[in-house]
C-alpha atoms as a PDB file:
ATOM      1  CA  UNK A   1     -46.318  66.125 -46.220  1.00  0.00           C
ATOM      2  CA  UNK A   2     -45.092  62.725 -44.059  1.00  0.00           C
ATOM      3  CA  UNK A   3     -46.580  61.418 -41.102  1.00  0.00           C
ATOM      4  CA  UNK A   4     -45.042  60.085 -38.577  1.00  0.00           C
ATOM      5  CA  UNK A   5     -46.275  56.816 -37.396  1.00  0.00           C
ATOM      6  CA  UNK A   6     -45.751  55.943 -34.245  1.00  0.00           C
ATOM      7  CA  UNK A   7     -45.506  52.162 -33.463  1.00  0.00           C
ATOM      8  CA  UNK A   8     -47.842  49.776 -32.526  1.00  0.00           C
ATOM      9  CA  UNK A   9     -47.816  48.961 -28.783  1.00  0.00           C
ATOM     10  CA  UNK A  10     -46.903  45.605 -28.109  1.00  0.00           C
ATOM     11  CA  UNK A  11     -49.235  43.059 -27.838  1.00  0.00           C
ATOM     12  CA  UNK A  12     -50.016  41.268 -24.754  1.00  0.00           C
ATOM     13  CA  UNK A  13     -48.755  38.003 -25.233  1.00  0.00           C
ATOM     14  CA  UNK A  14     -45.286  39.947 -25.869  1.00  0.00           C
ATOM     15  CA  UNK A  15     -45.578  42.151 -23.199  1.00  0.00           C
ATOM     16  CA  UNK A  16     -46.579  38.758 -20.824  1.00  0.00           C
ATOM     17  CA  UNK A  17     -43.580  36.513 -21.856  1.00  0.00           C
ATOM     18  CA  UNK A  18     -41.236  39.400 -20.565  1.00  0.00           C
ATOM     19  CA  UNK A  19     -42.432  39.399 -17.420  1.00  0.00           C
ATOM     20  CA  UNK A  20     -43.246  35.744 -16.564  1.00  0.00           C
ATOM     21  CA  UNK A  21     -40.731  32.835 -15.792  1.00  0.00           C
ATOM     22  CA  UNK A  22     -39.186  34.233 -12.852  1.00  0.00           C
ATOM     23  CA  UNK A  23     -38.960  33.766  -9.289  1.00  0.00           C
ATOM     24  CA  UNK A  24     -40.486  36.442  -7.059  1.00  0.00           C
ATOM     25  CA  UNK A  25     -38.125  38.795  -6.050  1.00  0.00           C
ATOM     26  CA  UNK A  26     -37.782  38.599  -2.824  1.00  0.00           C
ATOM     27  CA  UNK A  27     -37.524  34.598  -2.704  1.00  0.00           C
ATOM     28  CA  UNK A  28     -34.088  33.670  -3.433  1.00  0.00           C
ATOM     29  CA  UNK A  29     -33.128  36.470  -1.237  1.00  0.00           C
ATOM     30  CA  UNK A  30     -34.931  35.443   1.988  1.00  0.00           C
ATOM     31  CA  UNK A  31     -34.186  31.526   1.795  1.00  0.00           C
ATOM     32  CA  UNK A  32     -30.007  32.582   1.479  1.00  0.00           C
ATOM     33  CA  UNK A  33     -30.593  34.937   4.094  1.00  0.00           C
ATOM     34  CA  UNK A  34     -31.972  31.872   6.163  1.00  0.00           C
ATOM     35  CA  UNK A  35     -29.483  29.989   5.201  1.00  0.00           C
ATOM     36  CA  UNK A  36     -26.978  32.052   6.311  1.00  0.00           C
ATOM     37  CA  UNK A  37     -28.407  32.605   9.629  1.00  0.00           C
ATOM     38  CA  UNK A  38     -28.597  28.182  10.192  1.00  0.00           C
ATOM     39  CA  UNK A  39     -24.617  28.334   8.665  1.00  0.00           C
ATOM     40  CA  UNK A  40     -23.817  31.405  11.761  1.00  0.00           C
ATOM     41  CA  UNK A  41     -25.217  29.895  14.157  1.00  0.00           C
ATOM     42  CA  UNK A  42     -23.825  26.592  13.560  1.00  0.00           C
ATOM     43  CA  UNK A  43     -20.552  27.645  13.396  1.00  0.00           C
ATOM     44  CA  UNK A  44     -20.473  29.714  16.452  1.00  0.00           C
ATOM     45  CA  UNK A  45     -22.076  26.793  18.471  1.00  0.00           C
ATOM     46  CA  UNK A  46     -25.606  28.547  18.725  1.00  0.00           C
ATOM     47  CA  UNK A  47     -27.595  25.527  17.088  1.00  0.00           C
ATOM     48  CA  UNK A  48     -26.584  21.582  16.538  1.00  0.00           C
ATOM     49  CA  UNK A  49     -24.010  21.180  13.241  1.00  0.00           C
ATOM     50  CA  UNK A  50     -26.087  19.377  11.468  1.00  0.00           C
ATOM     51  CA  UNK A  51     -28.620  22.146  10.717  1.00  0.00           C
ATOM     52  CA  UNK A  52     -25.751  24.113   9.660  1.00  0.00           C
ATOM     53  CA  UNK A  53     -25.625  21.758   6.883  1.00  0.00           C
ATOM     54  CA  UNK A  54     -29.429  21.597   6.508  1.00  0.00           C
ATOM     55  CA  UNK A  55     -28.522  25.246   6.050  1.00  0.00           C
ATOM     56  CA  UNK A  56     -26.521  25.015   3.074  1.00  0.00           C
ATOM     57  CA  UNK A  57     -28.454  22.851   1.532  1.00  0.00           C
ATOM     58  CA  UNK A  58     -31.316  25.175   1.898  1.00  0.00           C
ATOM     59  CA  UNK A  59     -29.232  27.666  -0.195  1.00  0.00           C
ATOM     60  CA  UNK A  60     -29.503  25.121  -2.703  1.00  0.00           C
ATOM     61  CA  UNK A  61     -33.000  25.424  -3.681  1.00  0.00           C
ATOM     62  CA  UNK A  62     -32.655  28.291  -5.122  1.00  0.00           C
ATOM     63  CA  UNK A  63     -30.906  27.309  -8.580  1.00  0.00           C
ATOM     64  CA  UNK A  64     -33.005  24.138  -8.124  1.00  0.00           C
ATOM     65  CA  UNK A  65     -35.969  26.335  -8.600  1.00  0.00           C
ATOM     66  CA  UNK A  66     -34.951  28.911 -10.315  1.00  0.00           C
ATOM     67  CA  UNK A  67     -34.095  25.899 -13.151  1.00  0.00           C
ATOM     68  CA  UNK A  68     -37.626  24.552 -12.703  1.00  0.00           C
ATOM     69  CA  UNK A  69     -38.974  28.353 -13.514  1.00  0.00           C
ATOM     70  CA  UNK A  70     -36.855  30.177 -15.481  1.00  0.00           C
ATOM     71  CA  UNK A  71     -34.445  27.883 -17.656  1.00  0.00           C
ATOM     72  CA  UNK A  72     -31.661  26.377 -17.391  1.00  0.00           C
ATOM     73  CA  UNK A  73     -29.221  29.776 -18.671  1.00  0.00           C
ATOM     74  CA  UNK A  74     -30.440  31.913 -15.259  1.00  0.00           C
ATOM     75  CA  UNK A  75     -30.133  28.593 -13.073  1.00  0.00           C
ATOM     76  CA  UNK A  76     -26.753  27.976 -14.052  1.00  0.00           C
ATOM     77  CA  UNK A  77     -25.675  31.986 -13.059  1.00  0.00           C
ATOM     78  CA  UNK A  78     -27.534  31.341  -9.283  1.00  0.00           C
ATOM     79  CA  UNK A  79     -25.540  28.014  -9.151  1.00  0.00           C
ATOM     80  CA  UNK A  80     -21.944  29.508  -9.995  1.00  0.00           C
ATOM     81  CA  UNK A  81     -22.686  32.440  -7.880  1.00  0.00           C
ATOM     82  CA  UNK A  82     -23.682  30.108  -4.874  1.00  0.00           C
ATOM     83  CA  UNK A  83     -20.216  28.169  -5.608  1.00  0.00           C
ATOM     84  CA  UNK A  84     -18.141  31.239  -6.211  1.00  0.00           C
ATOM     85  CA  UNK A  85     -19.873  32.664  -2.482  1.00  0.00           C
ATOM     86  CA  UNK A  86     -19.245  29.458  -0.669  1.00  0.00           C
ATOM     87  CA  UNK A  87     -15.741  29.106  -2.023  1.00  0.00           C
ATOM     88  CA  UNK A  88     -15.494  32.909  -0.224  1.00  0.00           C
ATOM     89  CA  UNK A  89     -17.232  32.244   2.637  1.00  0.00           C
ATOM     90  CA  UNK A  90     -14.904  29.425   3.188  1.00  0.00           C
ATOM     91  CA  UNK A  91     -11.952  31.188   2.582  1.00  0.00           C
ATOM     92  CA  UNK A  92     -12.899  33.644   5.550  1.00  0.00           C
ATOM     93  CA  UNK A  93     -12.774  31.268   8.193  1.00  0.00           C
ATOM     94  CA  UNK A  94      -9.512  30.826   8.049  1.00  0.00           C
ATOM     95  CA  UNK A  95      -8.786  34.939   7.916  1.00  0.00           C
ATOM     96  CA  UNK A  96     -11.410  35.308  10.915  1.00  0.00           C
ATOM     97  CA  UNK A  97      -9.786  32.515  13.251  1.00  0.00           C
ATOM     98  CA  UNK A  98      -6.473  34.426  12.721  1.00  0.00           C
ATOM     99  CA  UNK A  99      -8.602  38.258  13.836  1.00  0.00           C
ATOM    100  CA  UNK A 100     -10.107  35.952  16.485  1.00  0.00           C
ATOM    101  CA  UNK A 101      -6.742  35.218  17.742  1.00  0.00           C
ATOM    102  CA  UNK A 102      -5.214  38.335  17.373  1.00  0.00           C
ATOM    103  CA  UNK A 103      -7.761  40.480  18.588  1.00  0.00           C
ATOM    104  CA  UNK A 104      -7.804  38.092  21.715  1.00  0.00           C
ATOM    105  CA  UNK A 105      -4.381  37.959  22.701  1.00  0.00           C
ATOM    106  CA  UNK A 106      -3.210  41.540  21.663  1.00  0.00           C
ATOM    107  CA  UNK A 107      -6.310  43.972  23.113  1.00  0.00           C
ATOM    108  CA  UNK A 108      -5.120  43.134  26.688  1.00  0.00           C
ATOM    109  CA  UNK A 109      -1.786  44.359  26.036  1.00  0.00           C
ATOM    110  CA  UNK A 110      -2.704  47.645  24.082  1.00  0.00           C
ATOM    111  CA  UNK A 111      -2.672  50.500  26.219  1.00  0.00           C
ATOM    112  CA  UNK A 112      -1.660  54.648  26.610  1.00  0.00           C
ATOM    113  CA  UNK A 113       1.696  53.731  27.069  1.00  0.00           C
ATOM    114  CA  UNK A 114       2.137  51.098  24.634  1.00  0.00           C
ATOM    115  CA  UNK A 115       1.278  53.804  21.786  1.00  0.00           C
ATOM    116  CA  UNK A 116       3.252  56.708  23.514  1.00  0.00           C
ATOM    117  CA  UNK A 117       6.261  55.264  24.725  1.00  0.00           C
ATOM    118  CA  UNK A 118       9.694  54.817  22.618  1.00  0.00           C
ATOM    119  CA  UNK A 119      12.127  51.539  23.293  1.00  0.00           C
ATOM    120  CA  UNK A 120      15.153  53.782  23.620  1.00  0.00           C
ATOM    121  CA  UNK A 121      16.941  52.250  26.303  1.00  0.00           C
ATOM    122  CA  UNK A 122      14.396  49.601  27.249  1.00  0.00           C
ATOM    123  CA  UNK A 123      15.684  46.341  27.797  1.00  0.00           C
ATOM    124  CA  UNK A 124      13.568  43.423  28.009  1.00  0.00           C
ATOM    125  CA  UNK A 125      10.207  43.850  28.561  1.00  0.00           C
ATOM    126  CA  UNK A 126       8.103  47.396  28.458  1.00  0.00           C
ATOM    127  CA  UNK A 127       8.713  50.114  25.709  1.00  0.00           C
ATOM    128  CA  UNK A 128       5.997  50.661  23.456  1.00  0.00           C
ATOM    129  CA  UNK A 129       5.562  51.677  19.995  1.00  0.00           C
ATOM    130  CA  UNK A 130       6.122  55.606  19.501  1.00  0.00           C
ATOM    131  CA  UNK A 131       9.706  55.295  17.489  1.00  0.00           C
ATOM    132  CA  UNK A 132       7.554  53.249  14.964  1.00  0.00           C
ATOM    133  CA  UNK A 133       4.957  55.517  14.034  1.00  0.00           C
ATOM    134  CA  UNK A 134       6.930  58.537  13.775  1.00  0.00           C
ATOM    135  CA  UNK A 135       9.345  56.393  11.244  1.00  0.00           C
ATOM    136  CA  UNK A 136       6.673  54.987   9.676  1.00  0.00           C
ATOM    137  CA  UNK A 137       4.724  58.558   9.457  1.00  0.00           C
ATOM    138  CA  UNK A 138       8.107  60.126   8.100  1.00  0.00           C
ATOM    139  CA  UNK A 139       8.726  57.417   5.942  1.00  0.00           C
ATOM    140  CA  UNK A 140       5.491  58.625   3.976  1.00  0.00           C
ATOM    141  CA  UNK A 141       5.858  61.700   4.099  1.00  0.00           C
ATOM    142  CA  UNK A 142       9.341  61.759   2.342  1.00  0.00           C
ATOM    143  CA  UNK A 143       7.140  59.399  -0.186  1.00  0.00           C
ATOM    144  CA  UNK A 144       4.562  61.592  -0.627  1.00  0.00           C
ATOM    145  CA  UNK A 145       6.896  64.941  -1.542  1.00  0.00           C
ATOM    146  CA  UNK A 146       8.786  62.975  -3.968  1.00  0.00           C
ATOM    147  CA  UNK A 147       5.916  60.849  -5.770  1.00  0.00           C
ATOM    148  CA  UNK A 148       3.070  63.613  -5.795  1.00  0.00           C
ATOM    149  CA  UNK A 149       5.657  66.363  -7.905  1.00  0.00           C
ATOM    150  CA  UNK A 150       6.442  63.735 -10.211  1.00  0.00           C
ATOM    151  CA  UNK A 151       2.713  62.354 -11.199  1.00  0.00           C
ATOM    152  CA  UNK A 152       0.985  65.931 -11.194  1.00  0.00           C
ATOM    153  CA  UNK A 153       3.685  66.813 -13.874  1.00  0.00           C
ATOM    154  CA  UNK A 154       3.649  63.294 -15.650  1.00  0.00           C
ATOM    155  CA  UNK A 155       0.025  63.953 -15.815  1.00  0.00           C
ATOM    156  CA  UNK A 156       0.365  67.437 -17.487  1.00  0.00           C
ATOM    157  CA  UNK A 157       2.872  66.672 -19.706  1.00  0.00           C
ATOM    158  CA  UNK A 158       0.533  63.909 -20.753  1.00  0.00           C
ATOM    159  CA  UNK A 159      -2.230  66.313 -21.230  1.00  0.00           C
ATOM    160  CA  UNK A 160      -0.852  69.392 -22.975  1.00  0.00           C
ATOM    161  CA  UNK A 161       1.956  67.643 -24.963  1.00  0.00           C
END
């Protein structure tokens, strides 16, 4: 008859080096939340510019320490995901300013009538935008009972043949 041997739980120095080297969990977190906060309120005017740029440089002392505690491998993935965040968060501001702008100058003009009223016969000011919706509603529609047919039976041809 075999026995089964079971194996031989690891050892605490290997149990230990899986754990250690590694910033505390909530750390990195917190500081880019606080940095975010300096960044928000800097932009919209809340606080003094320059500690919107204290800010961001408190978001960099995160890969700074996380280099200093955990290696250079992990340090390098907080640094390009800072980078690849900032290069998003920068490409937003452009996006909101245009919502800004939008939003601003088009809510005082949306009203009951704007969304229930054709422009058939309207000339010059007034009208509103019923005739689009419908068209645009009918458009898809006529899409949607011509596309649907044909990829429910593409996909069951592709299944049973």
């Amino acid at each position: 008859m075999t026995t089964t041997l079971s194996p031989a739980p690891p050892s605490g120095d290997l149990a230990d080096s899986l754990r250690t080297h590694a910033l505390p969990t909530a750390a990195p977190r917190v500081i880019h939340a606080a940095a975010l906060l300096l960044v928000l309120a800097g932009i919209f005017g809340l606080v003094d510019l320059r500690l919107a740029f204290v800010g961001y440089a408190l978001a960099w002392i995160v890969p700074i320490w996380s280099w200093l505690v955990e290696g250079r491998r992990k340090a390098t993935d907080r640094l390009v995901t800072l980078l690849v965040t900032s290069a998003f968060g920068l490409a937003l501001i452009p996006l909101g300013s245009i919502m800004w702008s939008v939003l601003e100058r088009g809510l005082p003009v949306l009203s009951s009538e704007f969304f229930t009223y054709s422009m058939r016969n309207v000339v010059g000011e007034g009208g509103g935008i019923y005739h689009a919706i419908v068209g645009t509603l009918l458009i898809t529609a006529a899409a949607t009972v011509i596309s649907v047919p044909i990829g429910l039976f593409t996909a069951i041809y592709l299944i049973e043949y």
